[in-house]
C-alpha atoms as a PDB file:
ATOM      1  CA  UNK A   1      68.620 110.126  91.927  1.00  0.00           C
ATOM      2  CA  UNK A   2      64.661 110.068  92.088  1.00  0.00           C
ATOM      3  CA  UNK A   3      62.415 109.297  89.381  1.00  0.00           C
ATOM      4  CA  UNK A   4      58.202 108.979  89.054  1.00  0.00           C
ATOM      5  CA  UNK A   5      55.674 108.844  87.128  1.00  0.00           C
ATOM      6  CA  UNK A   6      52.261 107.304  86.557  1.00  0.00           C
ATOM      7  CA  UNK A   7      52.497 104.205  85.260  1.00  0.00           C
ATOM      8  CA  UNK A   8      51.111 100.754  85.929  1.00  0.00           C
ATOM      9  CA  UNK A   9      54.303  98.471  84.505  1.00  0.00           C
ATOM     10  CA  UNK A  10      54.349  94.959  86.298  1.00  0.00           C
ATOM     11  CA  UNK A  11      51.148  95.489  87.799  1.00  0.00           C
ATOM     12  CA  UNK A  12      50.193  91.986  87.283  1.00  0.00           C
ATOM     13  CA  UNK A  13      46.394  90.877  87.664  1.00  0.00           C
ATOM     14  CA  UNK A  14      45.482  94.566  89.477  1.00  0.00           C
ATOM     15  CA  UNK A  15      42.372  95.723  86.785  1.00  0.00           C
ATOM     16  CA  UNK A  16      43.199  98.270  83.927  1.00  0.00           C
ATOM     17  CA  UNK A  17      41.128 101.104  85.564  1.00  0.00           C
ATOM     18  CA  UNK A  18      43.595 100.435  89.320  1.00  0.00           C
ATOM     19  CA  UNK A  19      46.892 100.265  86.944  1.00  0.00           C
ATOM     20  CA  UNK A  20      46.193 103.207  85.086  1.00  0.00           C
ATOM     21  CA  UNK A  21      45.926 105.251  88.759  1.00  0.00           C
ATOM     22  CA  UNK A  22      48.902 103.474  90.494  1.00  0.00           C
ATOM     23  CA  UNK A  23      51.538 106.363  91.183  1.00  0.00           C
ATOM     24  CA  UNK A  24      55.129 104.843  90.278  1.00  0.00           C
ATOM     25  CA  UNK A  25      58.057 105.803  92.113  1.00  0.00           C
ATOM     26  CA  UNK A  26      61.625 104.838  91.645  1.00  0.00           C
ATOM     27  CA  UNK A  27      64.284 105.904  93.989  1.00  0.00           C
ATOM     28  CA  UNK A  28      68.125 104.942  93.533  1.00  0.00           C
ATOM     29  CA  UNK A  29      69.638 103.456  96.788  1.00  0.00           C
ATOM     30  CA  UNK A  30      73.179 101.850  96.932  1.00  0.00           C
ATOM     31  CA  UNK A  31      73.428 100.188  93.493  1.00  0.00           C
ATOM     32  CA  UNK A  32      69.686  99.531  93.366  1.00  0.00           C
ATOM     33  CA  UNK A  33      66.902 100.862  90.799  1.00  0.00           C
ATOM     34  CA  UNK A  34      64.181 100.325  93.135  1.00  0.00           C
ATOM     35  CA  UNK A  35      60.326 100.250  91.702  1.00  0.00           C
ATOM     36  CA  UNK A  36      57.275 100.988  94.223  1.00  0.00           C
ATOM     37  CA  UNK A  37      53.501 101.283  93.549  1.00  0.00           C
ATOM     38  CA  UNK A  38      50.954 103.574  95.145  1.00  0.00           C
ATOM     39  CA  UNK A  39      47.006 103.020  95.121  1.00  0.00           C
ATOM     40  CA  UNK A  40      45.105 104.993  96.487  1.00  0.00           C
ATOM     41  CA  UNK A  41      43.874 108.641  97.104  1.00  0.00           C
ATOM     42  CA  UNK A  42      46.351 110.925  98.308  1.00  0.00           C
ATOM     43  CA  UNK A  43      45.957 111.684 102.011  1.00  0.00           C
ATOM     44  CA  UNK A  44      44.358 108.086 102.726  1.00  0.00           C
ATOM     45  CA  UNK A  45      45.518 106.130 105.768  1.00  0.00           C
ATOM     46  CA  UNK A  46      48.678 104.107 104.114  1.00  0.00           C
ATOM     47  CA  UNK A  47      49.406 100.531 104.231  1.00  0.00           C
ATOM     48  CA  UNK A  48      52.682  99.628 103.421  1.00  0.00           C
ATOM     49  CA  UNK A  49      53.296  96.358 102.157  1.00  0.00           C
ATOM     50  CA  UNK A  50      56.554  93.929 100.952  1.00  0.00           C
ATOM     51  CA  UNK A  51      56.868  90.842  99.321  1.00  0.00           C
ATOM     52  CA  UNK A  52      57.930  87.531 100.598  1.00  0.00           C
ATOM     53  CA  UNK A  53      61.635  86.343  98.822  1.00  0.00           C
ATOM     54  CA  UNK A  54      61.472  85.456  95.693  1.00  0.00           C
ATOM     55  CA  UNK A  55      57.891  86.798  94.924  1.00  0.00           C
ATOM     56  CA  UNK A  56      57.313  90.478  94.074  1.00  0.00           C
ATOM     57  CA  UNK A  57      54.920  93.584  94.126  1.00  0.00           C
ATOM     58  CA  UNK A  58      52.190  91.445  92.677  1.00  0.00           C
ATOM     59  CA  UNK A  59      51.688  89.480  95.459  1.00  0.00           C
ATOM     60  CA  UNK A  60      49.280  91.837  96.855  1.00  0.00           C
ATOM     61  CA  UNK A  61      47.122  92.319  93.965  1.00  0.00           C
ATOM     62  CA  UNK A  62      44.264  90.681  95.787  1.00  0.00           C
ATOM     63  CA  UNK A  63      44.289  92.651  98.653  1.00  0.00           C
ATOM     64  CA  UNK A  64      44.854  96.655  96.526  1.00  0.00           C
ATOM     65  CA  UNK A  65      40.675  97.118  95.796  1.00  0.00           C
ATOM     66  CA  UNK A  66      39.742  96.041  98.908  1.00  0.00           C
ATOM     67  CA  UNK A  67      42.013  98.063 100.334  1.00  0.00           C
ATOM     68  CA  UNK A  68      41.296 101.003  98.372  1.00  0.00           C
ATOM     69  CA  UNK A  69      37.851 100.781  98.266  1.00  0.00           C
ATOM     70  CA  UNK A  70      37.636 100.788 102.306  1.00  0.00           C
ATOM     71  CA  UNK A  71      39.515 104.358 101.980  1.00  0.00           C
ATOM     72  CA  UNK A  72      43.284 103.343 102.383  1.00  0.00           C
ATOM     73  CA  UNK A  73      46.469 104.007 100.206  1.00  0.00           C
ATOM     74  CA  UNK A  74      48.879 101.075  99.219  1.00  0.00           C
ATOM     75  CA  UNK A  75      52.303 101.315  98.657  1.00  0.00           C
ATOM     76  CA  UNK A  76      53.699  97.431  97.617  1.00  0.00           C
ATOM     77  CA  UNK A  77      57.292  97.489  96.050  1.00  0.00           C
ATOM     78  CA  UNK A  78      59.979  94.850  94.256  1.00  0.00           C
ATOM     79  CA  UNK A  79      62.660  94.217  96.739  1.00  0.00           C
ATOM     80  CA  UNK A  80      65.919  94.714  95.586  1.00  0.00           C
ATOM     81  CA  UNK A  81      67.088  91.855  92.916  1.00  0.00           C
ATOM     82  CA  UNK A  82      63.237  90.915  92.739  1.00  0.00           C
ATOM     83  CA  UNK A  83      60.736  92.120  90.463  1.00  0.00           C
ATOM     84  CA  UNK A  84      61.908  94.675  88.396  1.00  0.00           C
ATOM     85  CA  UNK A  85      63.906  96.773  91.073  1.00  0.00           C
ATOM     86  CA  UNK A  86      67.242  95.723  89.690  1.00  0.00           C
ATOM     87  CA  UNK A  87      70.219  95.351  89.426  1.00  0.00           C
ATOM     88  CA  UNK A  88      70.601  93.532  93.372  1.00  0.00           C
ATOM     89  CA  UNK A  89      72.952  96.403  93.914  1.00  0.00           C
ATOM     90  CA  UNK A  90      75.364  96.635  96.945  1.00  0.00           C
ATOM     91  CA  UNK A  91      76.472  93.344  98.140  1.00  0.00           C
ATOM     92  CA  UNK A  92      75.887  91.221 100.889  1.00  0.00           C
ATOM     93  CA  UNK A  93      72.937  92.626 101.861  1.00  0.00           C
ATOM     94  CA  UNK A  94      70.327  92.568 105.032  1.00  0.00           C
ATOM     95  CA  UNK A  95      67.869  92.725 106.196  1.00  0.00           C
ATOM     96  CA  UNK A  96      68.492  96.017 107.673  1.00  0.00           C
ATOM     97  CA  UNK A  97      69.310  97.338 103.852  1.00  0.00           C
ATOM     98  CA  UNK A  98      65.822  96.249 103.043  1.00  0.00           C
ATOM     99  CA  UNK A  99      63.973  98.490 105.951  1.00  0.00           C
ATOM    100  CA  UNK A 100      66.350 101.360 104.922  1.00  0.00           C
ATOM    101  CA  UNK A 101      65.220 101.012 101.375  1.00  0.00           C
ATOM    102  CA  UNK A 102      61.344 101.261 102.599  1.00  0.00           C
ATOM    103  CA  UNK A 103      62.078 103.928 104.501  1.00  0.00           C
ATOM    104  CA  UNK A 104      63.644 106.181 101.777  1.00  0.00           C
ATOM    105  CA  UNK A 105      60.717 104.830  99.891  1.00  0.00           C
ATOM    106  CA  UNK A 106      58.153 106.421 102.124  1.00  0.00           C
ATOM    107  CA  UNK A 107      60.372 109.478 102.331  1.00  0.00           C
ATOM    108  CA  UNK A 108      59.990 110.236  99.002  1.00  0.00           C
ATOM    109  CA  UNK A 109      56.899 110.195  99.081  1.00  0.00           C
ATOM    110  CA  UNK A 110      56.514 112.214 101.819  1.00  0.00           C
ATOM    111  CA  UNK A 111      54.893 110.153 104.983  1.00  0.00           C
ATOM    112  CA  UNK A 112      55.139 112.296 108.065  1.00  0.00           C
ATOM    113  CA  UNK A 113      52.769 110.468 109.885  1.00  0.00           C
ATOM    114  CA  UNK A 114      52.162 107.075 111.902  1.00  0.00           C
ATOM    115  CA  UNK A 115      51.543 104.231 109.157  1.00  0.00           C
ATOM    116  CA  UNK A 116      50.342 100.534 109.062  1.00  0.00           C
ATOM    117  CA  UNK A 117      53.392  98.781 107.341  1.00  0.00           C
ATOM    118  CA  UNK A 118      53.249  94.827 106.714  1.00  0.00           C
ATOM    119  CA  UNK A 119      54.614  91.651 104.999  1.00  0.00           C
ATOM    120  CA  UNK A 120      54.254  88.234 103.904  1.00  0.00           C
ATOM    121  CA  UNK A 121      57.396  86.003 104.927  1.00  0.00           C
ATOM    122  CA  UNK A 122      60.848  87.995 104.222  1.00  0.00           C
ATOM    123  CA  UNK A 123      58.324  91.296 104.058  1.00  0.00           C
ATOM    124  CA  UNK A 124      57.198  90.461 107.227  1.00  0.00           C
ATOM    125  CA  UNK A 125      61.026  90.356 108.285  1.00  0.00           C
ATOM    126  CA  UNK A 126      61.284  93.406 106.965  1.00  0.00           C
ATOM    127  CA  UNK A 127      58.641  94.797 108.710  1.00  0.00           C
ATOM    128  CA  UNK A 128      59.935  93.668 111.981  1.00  0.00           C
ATOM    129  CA  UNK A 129      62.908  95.710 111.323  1.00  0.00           C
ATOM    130  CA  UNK A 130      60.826  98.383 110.391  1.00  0.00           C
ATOM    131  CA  UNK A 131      59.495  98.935 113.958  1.00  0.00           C
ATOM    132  CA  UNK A 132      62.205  97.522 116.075  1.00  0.00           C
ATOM    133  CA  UNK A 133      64.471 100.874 114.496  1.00  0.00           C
ATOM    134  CA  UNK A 134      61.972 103.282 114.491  1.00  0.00           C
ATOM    135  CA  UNK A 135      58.736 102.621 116.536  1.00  0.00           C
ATOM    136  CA  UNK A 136      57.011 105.496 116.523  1.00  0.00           C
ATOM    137  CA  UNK A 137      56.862 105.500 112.914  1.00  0.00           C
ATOM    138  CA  UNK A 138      53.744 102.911 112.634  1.00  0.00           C
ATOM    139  CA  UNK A 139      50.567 102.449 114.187  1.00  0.00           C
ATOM    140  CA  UNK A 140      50.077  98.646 113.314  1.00  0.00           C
ATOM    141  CA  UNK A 141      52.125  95.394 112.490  1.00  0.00           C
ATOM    142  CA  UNK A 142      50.620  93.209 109.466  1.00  0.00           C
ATOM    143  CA  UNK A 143      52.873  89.967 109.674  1.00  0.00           C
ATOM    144  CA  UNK A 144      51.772  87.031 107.426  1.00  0.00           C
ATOM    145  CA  UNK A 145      53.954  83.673 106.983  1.00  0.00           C
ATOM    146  CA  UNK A 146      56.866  85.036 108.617  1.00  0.00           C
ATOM    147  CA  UNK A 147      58.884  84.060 111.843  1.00  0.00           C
ATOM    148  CA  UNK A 148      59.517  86.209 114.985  1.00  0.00           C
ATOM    149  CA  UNK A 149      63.148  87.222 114.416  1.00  0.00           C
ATOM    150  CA  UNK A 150      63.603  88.657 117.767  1.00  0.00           C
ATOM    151  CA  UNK A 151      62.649  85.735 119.984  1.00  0.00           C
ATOM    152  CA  UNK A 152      65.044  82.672 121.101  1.00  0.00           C
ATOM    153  CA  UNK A 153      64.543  79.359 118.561  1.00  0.00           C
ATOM    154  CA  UNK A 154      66.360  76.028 119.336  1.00  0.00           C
ATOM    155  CA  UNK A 155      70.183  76.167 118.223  1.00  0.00           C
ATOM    156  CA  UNK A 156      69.615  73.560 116.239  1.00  0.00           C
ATOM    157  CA  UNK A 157      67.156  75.586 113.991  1.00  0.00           C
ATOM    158  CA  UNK A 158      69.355  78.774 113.785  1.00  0.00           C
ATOM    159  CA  UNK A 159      72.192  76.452 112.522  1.00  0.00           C
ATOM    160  CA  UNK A 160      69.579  74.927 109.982  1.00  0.00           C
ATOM    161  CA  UNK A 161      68.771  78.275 108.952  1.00  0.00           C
ATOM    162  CA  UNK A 162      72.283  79.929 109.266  1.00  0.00           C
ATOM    163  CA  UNK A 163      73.390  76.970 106.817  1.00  0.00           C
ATOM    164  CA  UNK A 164      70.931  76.601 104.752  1.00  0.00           C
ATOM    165  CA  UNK A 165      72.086  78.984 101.753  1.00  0.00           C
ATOM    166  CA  UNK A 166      75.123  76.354 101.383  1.00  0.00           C
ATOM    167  CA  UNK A 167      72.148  73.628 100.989  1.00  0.00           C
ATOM    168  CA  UNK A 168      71.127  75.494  97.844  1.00  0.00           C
ATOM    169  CA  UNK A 169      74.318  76.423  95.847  1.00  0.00           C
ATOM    170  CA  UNK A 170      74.505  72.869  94.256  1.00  0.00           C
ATOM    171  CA  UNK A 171      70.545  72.480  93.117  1.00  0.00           C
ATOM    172  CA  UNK A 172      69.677  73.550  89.675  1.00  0.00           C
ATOM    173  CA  UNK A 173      67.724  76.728  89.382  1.00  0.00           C
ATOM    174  CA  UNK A 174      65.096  75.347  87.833  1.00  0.00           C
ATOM    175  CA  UNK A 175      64.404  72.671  90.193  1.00  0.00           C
ATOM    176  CA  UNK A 176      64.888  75.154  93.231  1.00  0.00           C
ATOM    177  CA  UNK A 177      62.324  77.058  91.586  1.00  0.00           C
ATOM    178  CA  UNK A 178      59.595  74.935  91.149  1.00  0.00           C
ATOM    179  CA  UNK A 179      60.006  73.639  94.969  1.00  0.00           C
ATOM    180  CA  UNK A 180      59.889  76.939  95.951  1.00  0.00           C
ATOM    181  CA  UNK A 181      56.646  77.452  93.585  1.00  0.00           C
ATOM    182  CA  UNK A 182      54.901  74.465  95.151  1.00  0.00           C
ATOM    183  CA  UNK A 183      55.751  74.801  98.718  1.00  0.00           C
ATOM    184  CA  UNK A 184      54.801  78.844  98.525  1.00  0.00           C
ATOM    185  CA  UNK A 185      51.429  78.148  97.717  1.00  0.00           C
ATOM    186  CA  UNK A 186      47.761  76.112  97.467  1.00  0.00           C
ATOM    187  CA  UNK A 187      46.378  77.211  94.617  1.00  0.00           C
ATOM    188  CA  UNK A 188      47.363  76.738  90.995  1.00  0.00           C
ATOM    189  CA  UNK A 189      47.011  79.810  89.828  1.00  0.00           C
ATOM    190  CA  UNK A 190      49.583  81.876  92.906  1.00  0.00           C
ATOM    191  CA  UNK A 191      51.871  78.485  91.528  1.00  0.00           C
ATOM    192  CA  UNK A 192      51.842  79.611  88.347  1.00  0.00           C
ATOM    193  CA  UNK A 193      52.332  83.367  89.499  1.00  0.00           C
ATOM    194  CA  UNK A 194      54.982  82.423  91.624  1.00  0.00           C
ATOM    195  CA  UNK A 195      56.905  80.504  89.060  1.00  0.00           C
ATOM    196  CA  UNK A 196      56.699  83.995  87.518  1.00  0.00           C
ATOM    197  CA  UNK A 197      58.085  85.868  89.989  1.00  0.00           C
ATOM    198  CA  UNK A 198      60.936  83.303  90.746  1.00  0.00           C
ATOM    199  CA  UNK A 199      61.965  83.400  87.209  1.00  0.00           C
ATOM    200  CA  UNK A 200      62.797  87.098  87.733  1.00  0.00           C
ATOM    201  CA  UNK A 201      65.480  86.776  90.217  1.00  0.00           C
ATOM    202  CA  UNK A 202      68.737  84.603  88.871  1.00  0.00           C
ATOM    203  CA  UNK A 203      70.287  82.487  91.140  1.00  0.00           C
ATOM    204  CA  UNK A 204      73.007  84.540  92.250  1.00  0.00           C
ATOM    205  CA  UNK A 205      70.194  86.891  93.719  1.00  0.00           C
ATOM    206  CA  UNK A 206      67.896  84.286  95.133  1.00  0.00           C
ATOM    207  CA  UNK A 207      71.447  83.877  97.464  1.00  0.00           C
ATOM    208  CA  UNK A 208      72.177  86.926  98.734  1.00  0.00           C
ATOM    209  CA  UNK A 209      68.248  87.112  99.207  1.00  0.00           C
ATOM    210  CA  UNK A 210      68.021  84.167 101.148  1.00  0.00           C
ATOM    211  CA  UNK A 211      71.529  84.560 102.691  1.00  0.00           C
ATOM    212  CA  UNK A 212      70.062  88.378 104.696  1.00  0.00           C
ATOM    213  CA  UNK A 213      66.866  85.569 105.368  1.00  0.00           C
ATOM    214  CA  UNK A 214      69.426  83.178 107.076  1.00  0.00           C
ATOM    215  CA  UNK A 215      70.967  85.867 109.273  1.00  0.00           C
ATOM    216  CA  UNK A 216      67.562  87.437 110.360  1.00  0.00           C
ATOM    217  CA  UNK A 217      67.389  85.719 113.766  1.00  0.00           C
ATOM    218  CA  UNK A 218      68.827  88.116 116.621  1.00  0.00           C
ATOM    219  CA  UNK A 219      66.744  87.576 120.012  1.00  0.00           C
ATOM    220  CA  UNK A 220      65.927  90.256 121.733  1.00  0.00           C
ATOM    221  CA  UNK A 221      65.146  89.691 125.717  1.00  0.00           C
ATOM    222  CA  UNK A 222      62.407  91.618 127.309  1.00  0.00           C
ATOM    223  CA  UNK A 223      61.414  92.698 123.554  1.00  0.00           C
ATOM    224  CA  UNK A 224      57.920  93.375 122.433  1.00  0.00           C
ATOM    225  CA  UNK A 225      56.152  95.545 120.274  1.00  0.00           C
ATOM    226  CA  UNK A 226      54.083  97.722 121.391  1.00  0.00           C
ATOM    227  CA  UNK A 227      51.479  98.945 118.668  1.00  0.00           C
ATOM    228  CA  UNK A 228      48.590  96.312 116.729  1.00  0.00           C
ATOM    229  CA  UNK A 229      49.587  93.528 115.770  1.00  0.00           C
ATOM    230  CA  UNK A 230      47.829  91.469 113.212  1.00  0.00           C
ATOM    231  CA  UNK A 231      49.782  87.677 112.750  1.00  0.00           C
ATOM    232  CA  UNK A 232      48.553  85.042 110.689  1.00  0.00           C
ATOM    233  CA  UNK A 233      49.694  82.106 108.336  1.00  0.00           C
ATOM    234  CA  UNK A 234      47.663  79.727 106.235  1.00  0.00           C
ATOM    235  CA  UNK A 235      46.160  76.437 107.689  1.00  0.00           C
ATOM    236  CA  UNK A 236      48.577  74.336 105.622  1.00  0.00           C
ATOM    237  CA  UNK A 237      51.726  76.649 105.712  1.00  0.00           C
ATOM    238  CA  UNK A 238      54.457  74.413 106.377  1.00  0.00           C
ATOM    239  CA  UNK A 239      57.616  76.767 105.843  1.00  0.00           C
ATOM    240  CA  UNK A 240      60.176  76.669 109.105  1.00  0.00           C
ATOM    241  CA  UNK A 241      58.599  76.719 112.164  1.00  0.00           C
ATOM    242  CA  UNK A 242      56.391  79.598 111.695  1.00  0.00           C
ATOM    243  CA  UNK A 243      52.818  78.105 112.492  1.00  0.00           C
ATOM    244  CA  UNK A 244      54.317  76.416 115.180  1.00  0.00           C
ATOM    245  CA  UNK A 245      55.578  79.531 116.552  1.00  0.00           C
ATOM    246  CA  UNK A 246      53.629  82.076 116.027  1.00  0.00           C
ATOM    247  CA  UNK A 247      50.828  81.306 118.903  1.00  0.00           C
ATOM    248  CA  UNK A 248      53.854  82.285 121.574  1.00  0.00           C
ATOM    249  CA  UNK A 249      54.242  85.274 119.152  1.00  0.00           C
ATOM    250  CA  UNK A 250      50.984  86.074 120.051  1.00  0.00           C
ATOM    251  CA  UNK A 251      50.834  85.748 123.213  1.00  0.00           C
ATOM    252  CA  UNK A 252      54.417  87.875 123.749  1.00  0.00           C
ATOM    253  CA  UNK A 253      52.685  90.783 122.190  1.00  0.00           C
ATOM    254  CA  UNK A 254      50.543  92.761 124.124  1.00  0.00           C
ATOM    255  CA  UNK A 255      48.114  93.875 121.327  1.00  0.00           C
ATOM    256  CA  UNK A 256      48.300  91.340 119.152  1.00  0.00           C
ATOM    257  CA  UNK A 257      45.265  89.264 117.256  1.00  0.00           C
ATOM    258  CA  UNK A 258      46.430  85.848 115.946  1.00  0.00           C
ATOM    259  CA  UNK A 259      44.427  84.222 113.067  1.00  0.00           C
ATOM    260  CA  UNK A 260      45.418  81.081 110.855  1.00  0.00           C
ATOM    261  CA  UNK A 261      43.624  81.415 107.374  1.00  0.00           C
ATOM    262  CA  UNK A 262      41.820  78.421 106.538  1.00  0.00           C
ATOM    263  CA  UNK A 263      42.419  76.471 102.740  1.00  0.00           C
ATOM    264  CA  UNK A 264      45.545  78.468 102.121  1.00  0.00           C
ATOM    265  CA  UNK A 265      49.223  77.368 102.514  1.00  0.00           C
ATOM    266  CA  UNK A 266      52.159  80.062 102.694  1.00  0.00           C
ATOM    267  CA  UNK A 267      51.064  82.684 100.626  1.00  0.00           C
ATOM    268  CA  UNK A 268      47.848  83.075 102.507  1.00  0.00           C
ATOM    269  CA  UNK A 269      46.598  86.251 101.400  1.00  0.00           C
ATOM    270  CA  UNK A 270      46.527  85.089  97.825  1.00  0.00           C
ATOM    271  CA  UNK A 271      45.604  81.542  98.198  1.00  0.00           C
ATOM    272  CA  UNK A 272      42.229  82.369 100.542  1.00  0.00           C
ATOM    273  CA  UNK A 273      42.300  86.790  99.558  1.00  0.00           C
ATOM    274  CA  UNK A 274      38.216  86.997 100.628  1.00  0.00           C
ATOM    275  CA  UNK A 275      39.004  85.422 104.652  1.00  0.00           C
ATOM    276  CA  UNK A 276      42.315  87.290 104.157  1.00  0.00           C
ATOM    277  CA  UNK A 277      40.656  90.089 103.630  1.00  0.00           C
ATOM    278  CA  UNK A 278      37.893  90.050 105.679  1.00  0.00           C
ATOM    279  CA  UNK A 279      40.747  89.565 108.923  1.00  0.00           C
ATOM    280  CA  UNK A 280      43.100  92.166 107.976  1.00  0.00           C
ATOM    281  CA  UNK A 281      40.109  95.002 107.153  1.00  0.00           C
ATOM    282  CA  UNK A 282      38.269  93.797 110.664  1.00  0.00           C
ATOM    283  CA  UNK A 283      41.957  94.528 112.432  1.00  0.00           C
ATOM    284  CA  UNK A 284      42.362  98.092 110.205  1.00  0.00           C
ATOM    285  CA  UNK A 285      39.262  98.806 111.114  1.00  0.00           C
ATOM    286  CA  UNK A 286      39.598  98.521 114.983  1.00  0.00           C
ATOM    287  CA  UNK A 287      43.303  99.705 115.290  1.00  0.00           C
ATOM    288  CA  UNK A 288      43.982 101.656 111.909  1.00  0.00           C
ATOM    289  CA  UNK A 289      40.542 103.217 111.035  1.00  0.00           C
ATOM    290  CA  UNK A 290      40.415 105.095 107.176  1.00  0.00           C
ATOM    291  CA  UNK A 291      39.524 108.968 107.748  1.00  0.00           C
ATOM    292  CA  UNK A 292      42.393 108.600 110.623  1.00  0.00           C
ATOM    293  CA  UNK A 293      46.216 109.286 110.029  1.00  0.00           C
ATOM    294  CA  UNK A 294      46.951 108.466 113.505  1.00  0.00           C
END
């Protein structure tokens, strides 16, 4: 079952004039209500965007009117369980589940040609899966905060990571939440937001979210991919080992520009959006130019 409409509901700090022209779309998908957003003018070069876990659509308010404005459409969306694209649905779920659940996004609103699709942290997971099933579906890799999932890390981290989701059942909520909140981001204000978005999710789903996180990891030898790639992570991003990573990321893939964003933490495109910005429209505008579909 497929429902849409124009509306702007959960649009967060996005002006009234950008709300009031985001194109809603909600498509059912095993168990799930999911809820995606569309800016932009119909035909524009499109940008697909997701979430890091526990956060939601709203994360990429800062980046929609300068997207827009340079002559691209944005698609963000609530993850499963997150946001309002509830209930969690079909359980345990994966990564994999995610990607499919982008996919019949863009489907529905019929993409039929090469896109730029992206995420911050679990989005950029996501996005990973994206192009690993179906390659020739994109024409550039946005990847902020988020780890390689398809190249070799100690054993020792994978079993960190593998057992970490038992580490969490016996914290409060409340307390995981506000560590998460803190350790997400610089700023005050994306703290505050991402209290917000945490307080969305109830424990239960923060879980099973972070449980598909925990089983993300599958190396892949002789893996790379093969179109743009754009990675970065704030200066003071301390989550895992992705800024200690991420230069042999860069230097795996072929076309790949690596840039750490100064005076923001993990959430880098909304703790620093203006160098954010200014990096990810120099990369669109090299690899992904607006007026080109392909």
């Amino acid at each position: 079952m497929v429902l849409e409409g124009l509306d702007g509901q959960g649009a967060g700090p996005v002006n009234d004039d950008d709300r009031s022209r985001a194109h809603s779309v909600t498509v059912e998908r095993a168990g799930s209500r999911l809820h995606a957003w569309v800016h932009g003018s119909d035909g524009a070069p499109l940008i697909a965007l997701t979430h890091g876990a526990t956060m939601d659509h709203r994360m990429f308010d800062p980046q929609i009117p300068a997207l827009t404005d340079a002559g691209y459409r944005v698609l963000t969306w609530d993850v499963r369980g997150h946001g309002i694209s509830k209930p969690l649905g079909r359980t345990p779920i994966t990564i994999g589940d995610m990607a499919e659940d982008l996919f019949a996004l863009l489907e529905h609103i019929g993409v039929d040609e090469p896109i730029c699709v992206g995420g911050q942290s679990l989005g950029g997971i996501v996005a990973q899966e994206m192009v690993l099933r179906r390659p020739g579906v994109f024409s550039a890799v946005v990847i902020i905060g988020s780890t390689c999932t398809t190249m070799p890390i100690p054993r020792w981290e994978q079993w960190a990571l593998r057992t970490s989701t038992l580490w969490f059942v016996p914290w409060p909520w409340g307390f995981l939440q506000r560590t998460f909140a803190r350790s997400t981001a610089r700023t005050r204000n994306v703290q505050e937001y991402a209290v917000d978005a945490i307080g969305q999710l109830s424990k239960r789903e923060f879980l099973h979210v972070w449980g598909a996180v925990t089983r993300a990891i599958r190396p892949r030898p002789n893996y790379l991919i093969e179109v743009p790639l754009l990675l970065t992570h704030g200066e003071h991003d301390r989550t895992g080992n992705v800024a200690r990573t991420m230069p042999a990321w860069a230097a795996r893939d072929p076309h790949s520009r690596y840039e750490v964003i100064p005076d923001a933490s993990h959430n880098a495109n909304q703790d620093n959006p203006a160098r954010f910005n200014q990096v990810l429209l120099e990369f669109l505008t090299e690899h992904y130019p607006a007026g080109s579909t392909a």
